[in-house]
N, C-alpha and C. Protein backbone atom coordinates (compact mmCIF):
# COMPACT_ATOMS: atom_id res chain seq x y z
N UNK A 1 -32.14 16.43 14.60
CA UNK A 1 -32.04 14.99 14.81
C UNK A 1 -32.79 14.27 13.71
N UNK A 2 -32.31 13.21 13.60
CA UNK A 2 -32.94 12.56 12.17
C UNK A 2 -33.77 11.45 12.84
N UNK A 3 -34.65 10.87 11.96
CA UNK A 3 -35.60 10.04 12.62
C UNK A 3 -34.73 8.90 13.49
N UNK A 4 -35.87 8.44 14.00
CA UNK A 4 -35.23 7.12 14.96
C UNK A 4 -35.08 5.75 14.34
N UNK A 5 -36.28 5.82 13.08
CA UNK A 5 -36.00 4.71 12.02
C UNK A 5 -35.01 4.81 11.31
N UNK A 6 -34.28 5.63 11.11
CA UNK A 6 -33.12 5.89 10.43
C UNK A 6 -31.66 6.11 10.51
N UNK A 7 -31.01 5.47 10.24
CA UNK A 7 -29.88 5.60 10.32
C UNK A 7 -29.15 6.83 9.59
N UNK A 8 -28.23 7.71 10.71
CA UNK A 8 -27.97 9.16 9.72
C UNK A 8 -26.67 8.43 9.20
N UNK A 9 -25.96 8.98 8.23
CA UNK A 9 -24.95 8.42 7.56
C UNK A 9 -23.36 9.31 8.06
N UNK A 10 -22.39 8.49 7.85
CA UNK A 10 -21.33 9.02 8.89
C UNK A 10 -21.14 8.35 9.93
N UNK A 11 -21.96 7.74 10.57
CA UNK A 11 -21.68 6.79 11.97
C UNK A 11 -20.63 6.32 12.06
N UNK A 12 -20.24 6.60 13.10
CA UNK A 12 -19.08 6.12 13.71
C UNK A 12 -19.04 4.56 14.15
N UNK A 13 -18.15 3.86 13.62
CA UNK A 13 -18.07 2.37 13.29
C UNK A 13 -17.40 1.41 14.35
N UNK A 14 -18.08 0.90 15.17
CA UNK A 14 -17.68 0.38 16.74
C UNK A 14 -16.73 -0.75 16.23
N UNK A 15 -15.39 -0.56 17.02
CA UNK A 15 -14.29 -1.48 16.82
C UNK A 15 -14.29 -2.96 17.50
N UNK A 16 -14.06 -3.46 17.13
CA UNK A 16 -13.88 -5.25 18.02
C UNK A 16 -12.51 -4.80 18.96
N UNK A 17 -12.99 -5.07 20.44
CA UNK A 17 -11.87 -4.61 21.72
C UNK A 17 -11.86 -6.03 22.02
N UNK A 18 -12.58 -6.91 21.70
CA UNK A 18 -12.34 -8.56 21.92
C UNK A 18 -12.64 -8.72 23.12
N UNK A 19 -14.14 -7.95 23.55
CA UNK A 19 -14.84 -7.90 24.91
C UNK A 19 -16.18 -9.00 24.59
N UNK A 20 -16.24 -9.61 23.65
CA UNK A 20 -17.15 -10.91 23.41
C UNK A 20 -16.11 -12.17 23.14
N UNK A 21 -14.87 -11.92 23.47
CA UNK A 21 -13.92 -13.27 22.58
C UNK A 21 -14.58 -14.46 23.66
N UNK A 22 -14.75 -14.20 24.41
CA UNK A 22 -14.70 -15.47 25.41
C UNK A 22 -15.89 -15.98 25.43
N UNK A 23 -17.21 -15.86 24.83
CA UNK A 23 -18.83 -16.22 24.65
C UNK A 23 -18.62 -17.69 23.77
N UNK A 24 -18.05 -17.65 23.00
CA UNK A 24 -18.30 -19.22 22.23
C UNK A 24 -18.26 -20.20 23.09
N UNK A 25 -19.46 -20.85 23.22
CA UNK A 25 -19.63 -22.18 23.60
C UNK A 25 -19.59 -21.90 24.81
N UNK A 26 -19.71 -20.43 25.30
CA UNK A 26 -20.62 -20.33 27.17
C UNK A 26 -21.51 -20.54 27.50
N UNK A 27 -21.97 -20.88 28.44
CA UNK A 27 -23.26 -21.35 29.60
C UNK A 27 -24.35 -20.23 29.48
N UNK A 28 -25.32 -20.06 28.74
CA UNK A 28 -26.21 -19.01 29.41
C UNK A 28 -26.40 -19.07 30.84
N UNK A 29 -26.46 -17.78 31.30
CA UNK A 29 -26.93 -17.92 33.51
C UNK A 29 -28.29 -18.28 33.54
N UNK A 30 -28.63 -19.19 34.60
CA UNK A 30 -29.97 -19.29 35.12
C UNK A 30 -30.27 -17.61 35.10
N UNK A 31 -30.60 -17.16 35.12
CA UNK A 31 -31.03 -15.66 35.33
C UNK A 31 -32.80 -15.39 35.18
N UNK A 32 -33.83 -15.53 35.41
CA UNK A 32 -34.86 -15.07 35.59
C UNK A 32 -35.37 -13.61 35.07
N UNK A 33 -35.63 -13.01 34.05
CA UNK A 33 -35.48 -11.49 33.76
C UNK A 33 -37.11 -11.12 33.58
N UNK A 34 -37.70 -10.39 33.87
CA UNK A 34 -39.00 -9.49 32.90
C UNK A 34 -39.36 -9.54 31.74
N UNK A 35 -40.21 -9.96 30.91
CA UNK A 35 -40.58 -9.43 29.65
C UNK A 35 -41.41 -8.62 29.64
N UNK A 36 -41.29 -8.29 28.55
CA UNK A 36 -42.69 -7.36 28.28
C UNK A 36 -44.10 -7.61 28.49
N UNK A 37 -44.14 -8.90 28.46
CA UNK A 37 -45.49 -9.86 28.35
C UNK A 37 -45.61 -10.11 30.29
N UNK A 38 -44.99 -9.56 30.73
CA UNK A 38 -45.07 -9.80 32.44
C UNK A 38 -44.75 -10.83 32.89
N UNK A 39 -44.12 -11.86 31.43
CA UNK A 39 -43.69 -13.24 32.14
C UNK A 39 -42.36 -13.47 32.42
N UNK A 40 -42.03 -14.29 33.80
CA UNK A 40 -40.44 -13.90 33.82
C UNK A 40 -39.55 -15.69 32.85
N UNK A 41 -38.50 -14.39 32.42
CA UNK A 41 -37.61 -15.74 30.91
C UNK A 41 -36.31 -15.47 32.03
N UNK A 42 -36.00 -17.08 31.20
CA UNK A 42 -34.81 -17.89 31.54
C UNK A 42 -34.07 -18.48 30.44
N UNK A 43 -33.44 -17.46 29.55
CA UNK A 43 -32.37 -17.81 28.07
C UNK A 43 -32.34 -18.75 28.16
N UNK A 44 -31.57 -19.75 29.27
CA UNK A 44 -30.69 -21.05 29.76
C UNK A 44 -31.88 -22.14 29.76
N UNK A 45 -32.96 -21.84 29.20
CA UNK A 45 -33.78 -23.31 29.51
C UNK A 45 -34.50 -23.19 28.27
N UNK A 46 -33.99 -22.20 26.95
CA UNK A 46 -34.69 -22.09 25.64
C UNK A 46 -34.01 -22.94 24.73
N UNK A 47 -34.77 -23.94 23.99
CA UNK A 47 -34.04 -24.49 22.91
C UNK A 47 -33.01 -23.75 21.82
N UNK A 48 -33.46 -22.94 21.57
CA UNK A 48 -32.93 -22.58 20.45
C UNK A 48 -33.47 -20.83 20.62
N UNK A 49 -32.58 -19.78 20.69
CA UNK A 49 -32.87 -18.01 21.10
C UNK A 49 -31.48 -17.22 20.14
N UNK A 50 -32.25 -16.51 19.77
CA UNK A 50 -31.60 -15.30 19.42
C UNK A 50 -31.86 -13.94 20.69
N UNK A 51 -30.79 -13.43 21.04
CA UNK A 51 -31.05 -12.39 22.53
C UNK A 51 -30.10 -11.60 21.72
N UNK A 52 -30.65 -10.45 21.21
CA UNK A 52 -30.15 -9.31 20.84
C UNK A 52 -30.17 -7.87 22.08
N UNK A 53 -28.67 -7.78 22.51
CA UNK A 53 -28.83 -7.02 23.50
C UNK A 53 -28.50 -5.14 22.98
N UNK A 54 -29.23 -4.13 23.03
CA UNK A 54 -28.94 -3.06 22.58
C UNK A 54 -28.67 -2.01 24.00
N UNK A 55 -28.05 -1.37 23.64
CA UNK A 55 -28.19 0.30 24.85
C UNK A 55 -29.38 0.63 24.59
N UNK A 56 -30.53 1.15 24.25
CA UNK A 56 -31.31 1.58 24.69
C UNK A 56 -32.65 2.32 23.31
N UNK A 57 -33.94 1.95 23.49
CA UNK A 57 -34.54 2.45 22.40
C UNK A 57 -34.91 3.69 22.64
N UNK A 58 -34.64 5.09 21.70
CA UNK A 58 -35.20 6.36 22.40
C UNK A 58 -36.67 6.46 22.11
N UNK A 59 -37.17 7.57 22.47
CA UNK A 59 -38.58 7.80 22.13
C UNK A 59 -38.37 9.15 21.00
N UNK A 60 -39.89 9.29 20.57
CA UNK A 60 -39.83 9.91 19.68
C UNK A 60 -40.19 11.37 20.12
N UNK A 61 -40.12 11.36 21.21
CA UNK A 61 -40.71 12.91 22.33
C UNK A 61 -39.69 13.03 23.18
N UNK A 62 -38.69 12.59 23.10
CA UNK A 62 -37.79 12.87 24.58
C UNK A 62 -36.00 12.47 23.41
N UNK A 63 -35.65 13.69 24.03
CA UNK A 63 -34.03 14.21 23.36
C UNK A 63 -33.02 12.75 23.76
N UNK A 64 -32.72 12.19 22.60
CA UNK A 64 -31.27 11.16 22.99
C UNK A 64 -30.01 11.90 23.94
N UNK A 65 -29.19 11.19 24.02
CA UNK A 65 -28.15 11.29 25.23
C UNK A 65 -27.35 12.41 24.62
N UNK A 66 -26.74 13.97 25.00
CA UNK A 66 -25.89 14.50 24.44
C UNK A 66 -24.99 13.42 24.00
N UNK A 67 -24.11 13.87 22.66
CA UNK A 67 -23.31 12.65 22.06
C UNK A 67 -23.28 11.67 21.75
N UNK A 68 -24.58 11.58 21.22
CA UNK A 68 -25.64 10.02 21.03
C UNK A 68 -24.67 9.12 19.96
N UNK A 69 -24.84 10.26 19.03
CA UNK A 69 -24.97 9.93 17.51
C UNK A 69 -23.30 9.87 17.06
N UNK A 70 -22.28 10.12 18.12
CA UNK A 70 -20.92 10.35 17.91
C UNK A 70 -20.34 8.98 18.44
N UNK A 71 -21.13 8.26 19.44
CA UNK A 71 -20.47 6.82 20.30
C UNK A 71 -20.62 5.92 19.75
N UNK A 72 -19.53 5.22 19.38
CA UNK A 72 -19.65 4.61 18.14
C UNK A 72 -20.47 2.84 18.59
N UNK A 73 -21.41 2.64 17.92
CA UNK A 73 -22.37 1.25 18.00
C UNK A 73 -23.55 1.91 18.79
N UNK A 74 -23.65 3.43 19.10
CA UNK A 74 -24.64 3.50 20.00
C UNK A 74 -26.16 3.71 19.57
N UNK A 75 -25.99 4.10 18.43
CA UNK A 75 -27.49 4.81 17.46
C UNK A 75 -27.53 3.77 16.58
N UNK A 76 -29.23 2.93 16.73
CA UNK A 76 -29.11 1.97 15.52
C UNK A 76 -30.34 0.78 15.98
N UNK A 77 -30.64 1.22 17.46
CA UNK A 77 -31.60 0.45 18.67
C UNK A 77 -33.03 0.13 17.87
N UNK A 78 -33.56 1.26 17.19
CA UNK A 78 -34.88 1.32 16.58
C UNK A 78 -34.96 0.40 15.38
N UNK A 79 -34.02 1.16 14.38
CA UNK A 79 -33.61 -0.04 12.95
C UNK A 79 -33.75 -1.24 13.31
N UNK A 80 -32.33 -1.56 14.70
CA UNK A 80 -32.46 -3.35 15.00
C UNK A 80 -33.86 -3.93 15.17
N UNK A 81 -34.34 -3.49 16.12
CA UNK A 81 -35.19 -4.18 16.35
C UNK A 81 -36.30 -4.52 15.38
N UNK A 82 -36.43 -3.37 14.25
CA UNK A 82 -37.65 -3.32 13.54
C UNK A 82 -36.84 -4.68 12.18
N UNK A 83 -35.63 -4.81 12.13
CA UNK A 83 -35.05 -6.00 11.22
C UNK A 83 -35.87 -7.20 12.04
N UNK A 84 -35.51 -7.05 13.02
CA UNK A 84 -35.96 -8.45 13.77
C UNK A 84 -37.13 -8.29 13.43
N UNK A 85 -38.11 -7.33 13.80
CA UNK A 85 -39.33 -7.68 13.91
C UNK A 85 -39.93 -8.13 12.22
N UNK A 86 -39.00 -7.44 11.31
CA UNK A 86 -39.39 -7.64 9.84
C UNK A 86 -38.58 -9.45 9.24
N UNK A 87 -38.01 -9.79 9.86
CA UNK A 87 -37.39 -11.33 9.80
C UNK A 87 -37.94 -12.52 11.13
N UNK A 88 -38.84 -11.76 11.59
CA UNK A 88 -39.22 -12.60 12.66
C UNK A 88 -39.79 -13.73 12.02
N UNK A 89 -40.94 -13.71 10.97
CA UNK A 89 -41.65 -15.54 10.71
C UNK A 89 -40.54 -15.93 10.35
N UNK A 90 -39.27 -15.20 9.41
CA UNK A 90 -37.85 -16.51 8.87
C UNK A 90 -37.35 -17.12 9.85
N UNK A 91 -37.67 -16.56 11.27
CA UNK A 91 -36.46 -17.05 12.53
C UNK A 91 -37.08 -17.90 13.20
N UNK A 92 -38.62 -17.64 13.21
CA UNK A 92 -39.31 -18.66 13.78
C UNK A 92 -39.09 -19.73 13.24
N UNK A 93 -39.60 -20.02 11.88
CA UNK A 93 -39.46 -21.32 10.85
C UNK A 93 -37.94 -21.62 11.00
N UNK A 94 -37.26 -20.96 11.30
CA UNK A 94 -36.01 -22.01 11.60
C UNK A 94 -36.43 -22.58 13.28
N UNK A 95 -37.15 -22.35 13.83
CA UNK A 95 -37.19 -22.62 15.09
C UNK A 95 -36.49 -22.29 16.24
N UNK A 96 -36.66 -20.75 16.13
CA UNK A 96 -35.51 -19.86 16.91
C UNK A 96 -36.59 -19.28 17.54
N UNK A 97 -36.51 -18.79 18.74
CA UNK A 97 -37.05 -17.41 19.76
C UNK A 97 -36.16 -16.90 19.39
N UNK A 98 -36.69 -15.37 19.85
CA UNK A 98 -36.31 -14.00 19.55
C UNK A 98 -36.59 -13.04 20.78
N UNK A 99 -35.55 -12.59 21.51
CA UNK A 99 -35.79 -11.39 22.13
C UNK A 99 -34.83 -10.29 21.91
N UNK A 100 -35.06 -9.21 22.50
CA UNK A 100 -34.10 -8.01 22.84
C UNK A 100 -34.31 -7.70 24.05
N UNK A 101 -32.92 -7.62 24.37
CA UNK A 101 -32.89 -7.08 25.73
C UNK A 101 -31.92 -5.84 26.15
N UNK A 102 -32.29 -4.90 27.50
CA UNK A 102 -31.64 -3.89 27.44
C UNK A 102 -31.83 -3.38 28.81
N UNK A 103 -31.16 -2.80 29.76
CA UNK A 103 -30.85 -2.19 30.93
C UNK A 103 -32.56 -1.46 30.68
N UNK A 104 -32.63 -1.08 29.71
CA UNK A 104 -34.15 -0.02 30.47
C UNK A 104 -35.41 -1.13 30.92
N UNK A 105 -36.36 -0.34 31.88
CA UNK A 105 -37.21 -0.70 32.38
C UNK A 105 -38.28 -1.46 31.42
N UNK A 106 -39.20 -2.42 32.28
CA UNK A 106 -40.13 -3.12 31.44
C UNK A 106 -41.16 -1.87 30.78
N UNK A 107 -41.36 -1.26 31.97
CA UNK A 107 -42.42 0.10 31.40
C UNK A 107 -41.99 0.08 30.55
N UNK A 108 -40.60 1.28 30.22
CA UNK A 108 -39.66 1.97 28.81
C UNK A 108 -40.37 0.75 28.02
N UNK A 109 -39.75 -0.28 28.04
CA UNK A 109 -39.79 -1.16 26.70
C UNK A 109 -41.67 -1.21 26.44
N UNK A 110 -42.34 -1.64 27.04
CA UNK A 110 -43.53 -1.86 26.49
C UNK A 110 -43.96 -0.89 25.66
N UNK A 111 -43.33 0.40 25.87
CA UNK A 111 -43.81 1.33 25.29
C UNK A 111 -43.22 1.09 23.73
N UNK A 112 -42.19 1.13 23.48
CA UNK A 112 -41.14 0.43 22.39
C UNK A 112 -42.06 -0.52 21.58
N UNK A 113 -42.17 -1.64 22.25
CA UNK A 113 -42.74 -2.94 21.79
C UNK A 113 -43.81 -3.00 21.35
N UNK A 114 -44.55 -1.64 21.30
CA UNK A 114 -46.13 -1.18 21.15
C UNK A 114 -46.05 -0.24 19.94
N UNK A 115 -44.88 1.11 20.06
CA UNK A 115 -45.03 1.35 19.18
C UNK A 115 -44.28 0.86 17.83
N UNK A 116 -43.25 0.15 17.94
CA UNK A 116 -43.06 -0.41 16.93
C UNK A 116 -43.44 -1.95 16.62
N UNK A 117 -44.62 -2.02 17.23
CA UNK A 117 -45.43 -3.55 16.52
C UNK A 117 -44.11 -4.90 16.55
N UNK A 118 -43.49 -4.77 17.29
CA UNK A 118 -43.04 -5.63 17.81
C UNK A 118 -43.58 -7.23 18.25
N UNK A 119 -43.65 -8.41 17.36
CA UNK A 119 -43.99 -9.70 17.77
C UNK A 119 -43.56 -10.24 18.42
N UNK A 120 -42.52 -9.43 19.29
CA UNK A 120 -41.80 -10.68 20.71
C UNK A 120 -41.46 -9.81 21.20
N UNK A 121 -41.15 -10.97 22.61
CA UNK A 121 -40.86 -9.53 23.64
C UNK A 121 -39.21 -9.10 23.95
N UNK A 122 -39.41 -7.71 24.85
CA UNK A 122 -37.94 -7.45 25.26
C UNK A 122 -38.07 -7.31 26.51
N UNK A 123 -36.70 -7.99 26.96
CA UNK A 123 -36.78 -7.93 28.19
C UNK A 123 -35.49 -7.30 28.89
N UNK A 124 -36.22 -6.62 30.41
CA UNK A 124 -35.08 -5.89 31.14
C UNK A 124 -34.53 -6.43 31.80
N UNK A 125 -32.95 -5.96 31.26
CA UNK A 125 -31.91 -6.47 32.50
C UNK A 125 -31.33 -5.24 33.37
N UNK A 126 -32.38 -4.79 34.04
CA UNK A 126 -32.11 -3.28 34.85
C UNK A 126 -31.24 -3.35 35.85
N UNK A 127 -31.15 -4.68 36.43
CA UNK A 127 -30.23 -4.73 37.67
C UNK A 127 -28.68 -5.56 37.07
N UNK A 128 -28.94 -5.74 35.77
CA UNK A 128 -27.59 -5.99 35.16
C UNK A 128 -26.87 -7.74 35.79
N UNK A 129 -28.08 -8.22 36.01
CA UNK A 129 -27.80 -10.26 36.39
C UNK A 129 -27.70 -10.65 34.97
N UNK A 130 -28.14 -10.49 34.10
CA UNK A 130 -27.44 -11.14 32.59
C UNK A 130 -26.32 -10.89 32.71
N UNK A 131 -26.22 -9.28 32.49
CA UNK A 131 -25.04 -8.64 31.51
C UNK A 131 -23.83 -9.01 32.02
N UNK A 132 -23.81 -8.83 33.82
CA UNK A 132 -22.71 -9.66 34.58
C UNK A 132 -22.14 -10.45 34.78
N UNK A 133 -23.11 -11.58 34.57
CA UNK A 133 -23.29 -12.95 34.46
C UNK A 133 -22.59 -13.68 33.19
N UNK A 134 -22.64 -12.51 31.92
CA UNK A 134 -21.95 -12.92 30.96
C UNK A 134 -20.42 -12.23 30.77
N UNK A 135 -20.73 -11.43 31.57
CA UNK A 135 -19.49 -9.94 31.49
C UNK A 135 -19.17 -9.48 30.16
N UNK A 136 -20.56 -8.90 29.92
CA UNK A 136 -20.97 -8.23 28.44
C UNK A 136 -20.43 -6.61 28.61
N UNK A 137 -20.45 -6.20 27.24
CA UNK A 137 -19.50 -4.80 27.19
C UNK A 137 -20.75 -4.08 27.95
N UNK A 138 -20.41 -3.14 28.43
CA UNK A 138 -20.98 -1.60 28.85
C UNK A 138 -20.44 -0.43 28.68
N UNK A 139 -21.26 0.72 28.20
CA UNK A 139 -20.80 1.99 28.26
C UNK A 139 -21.89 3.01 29.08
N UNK A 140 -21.21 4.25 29.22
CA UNK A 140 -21.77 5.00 30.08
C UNK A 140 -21.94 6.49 29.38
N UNK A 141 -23.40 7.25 29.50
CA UNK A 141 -23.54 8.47 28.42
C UNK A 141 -24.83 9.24 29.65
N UNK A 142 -24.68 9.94 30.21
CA UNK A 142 -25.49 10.93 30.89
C UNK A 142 -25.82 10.41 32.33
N UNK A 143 -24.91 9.55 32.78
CA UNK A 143 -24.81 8.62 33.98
C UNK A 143 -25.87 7.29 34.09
N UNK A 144 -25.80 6.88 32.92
CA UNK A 144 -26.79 5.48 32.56
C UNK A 144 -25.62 4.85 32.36
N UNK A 145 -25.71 3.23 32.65
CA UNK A 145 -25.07 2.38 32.09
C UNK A 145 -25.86 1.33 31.43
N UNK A 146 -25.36 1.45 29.77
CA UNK A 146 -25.96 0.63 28.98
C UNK A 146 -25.08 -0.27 28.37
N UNK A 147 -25.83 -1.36 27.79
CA UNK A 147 -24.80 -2.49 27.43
C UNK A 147 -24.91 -2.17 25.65
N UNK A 148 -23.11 -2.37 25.48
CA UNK A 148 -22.96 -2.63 24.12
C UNK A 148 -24.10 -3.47 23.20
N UNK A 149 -23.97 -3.15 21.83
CA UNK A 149 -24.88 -3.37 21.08
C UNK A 149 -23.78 -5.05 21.10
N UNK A 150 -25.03 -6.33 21.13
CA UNK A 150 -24.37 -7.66 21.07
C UNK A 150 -25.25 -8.80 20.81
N UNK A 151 -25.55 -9.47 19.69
CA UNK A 151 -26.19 -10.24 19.47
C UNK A 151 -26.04 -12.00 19.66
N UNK A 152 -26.81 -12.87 20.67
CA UNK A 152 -26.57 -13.78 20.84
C UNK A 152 -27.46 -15.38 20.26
N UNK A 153 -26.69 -16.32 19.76
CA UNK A 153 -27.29 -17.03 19.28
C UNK A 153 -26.81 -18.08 20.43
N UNK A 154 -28.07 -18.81 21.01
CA UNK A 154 -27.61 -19.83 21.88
C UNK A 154 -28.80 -21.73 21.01
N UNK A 155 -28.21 -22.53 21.84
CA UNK A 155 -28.99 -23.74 21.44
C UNK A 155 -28.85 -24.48 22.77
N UNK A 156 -29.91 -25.19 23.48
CA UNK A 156 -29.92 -25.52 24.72
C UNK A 156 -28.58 -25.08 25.79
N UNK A 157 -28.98 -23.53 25.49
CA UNK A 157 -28.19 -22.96 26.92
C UNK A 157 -26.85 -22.54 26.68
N UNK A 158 -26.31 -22.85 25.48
CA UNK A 158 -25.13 -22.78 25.32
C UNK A 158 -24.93 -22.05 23.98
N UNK A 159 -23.88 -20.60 24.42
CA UNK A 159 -23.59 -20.06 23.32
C UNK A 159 -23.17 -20.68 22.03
N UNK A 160 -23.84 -20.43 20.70
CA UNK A 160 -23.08 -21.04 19.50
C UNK A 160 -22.33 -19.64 18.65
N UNK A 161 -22.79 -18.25 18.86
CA UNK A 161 -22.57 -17.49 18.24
C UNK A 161 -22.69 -16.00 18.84
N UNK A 162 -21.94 -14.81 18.88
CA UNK A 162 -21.86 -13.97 19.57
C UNK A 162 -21.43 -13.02 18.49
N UNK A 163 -22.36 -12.19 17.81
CA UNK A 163 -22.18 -10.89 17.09
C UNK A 163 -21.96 -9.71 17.59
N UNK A 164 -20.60 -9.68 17.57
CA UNK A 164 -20.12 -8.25 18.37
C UNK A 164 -18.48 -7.73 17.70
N UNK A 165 -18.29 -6.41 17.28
CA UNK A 165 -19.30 -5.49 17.49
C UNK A 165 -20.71 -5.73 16.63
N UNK A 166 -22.16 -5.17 16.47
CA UNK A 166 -22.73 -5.17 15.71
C UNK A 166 -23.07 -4.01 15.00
N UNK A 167 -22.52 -4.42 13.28
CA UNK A 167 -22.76 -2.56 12.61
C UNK A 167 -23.05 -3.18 11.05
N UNK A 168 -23.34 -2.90 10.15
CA UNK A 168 -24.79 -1.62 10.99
C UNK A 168 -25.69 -2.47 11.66
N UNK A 169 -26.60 -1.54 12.97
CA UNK A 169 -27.68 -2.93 13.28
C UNK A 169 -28.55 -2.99 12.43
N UNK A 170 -28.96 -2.02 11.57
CA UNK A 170 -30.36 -2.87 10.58
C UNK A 170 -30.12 -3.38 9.68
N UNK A 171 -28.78 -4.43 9.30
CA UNK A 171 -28.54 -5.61 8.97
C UNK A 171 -28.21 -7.12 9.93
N UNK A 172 -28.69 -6.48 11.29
CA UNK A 172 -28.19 -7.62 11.86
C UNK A 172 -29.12 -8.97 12.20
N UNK A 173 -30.05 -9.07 11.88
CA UNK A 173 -31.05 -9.76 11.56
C UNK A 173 -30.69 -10.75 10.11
N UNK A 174 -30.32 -10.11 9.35
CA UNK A 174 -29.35 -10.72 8.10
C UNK A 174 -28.95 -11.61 8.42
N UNK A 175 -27.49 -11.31 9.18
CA UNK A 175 -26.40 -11.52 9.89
C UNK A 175 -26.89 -13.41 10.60
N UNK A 176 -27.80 -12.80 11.43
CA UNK A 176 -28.61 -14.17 12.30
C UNK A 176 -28.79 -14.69 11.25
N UNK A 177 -30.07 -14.54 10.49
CA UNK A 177 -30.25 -15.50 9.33
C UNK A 177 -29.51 -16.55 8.57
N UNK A 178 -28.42 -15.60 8.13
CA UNK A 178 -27.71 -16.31 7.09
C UNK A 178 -26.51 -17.39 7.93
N UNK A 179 -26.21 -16.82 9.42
CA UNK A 179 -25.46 -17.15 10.04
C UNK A 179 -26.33 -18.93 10.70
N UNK A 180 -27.45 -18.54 11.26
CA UNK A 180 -28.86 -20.24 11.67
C UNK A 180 -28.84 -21.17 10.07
N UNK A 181 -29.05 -20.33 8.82
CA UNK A 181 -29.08 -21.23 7.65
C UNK A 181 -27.82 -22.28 7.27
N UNK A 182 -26.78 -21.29 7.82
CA UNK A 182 -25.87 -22.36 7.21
C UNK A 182 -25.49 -23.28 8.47
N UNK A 183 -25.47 -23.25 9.71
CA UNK A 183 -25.58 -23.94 10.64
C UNK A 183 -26.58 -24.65 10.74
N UNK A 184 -28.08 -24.56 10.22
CA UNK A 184 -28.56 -25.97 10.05
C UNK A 184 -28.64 -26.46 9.29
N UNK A 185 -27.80 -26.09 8.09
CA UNK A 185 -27.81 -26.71 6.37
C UNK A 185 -26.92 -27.84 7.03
């Protein structure tokens, strides 16, 4: 297995099934979720958020899902987040929040958010009231259900932008960037 910071080369390249077509200019849900920080967030009442949703960050002691590295958008959780965390002051100064969010537990994530020095938090949607709420992709790998890799740009509550599929993810932080610059140019 190759590191978790790394992307192995060959990846299999997740297709657009046009399971985000319908997000432009949707309602974030009241939804209430966990962060990492123990405080509970509500997307729908943030000015201005980037919510990058991934399947799942592995650890560096415990074996990924048989067929990890073959499902295509599924390997790429660690990279993303560490883009974000390496573009985080650009996203702030545009005046954006930043989270990630993902079916695993607040525990799982703190652990994540700790070891990769993470400046914002992620939060769990374990009982799946976002993901539903938006009727975001899901897939299924060792009887987990995790949500497609999907990046969301909202502005008082309301979708402006929905990156999906997202590949590679450790350009998708880019992607946000260049995508907030020219929308507030």
């Amino acid at each position: 297995m190759t590191s978790l910071n790394e992307l192995p080369e060959n990846l299999p390249i997740p297709e657009d099934d046009g399971a985000c077509d319908h997000l432009h200019n949707f309602s974030l849900p009241s939804v209430q979720l966990m962060a990492t920080n123990g405080l509970l967030i509500d997307f729908s009442s943030l000015t201005s958020v980037v919510i990058y949703c991934y399947p799942m960050t592995g650890r560096p002691d415990v074996q990924l899902p048989a067929g990890w590295e073959q499902i295509p958008g599924a390997r790429g959780c660690t990279p993303q987040s560490c883009s974000f965390r390496d573009h985080y002051g650009e996203l702030q100064a545009l005046g954006t929040e930043v989270y990630g969010l993902s079916t695993q537990t607040t525990d799982y994530q703190r652990e994540a958010k700790s070891r990769l020095h993470l400046p914002f938090e992620l939060v769990s949607d374990d009982c799946f009231n976002f993901i539903k709420a938006l009727n975001l992709p899901t897939f299924e790998v060792d009887g987990m259900i995790l949500s497609k890799r999907v990046t969301l740009i909202a502005r008082n509550g309301t979708i402006t932008k929905a990156f999906y599929p997202v590949f590679p993810p450790n350009r998708n932080a880019d992607q946000v960037l260049d995508f907030l610059n020219e929308y507030n140019a």
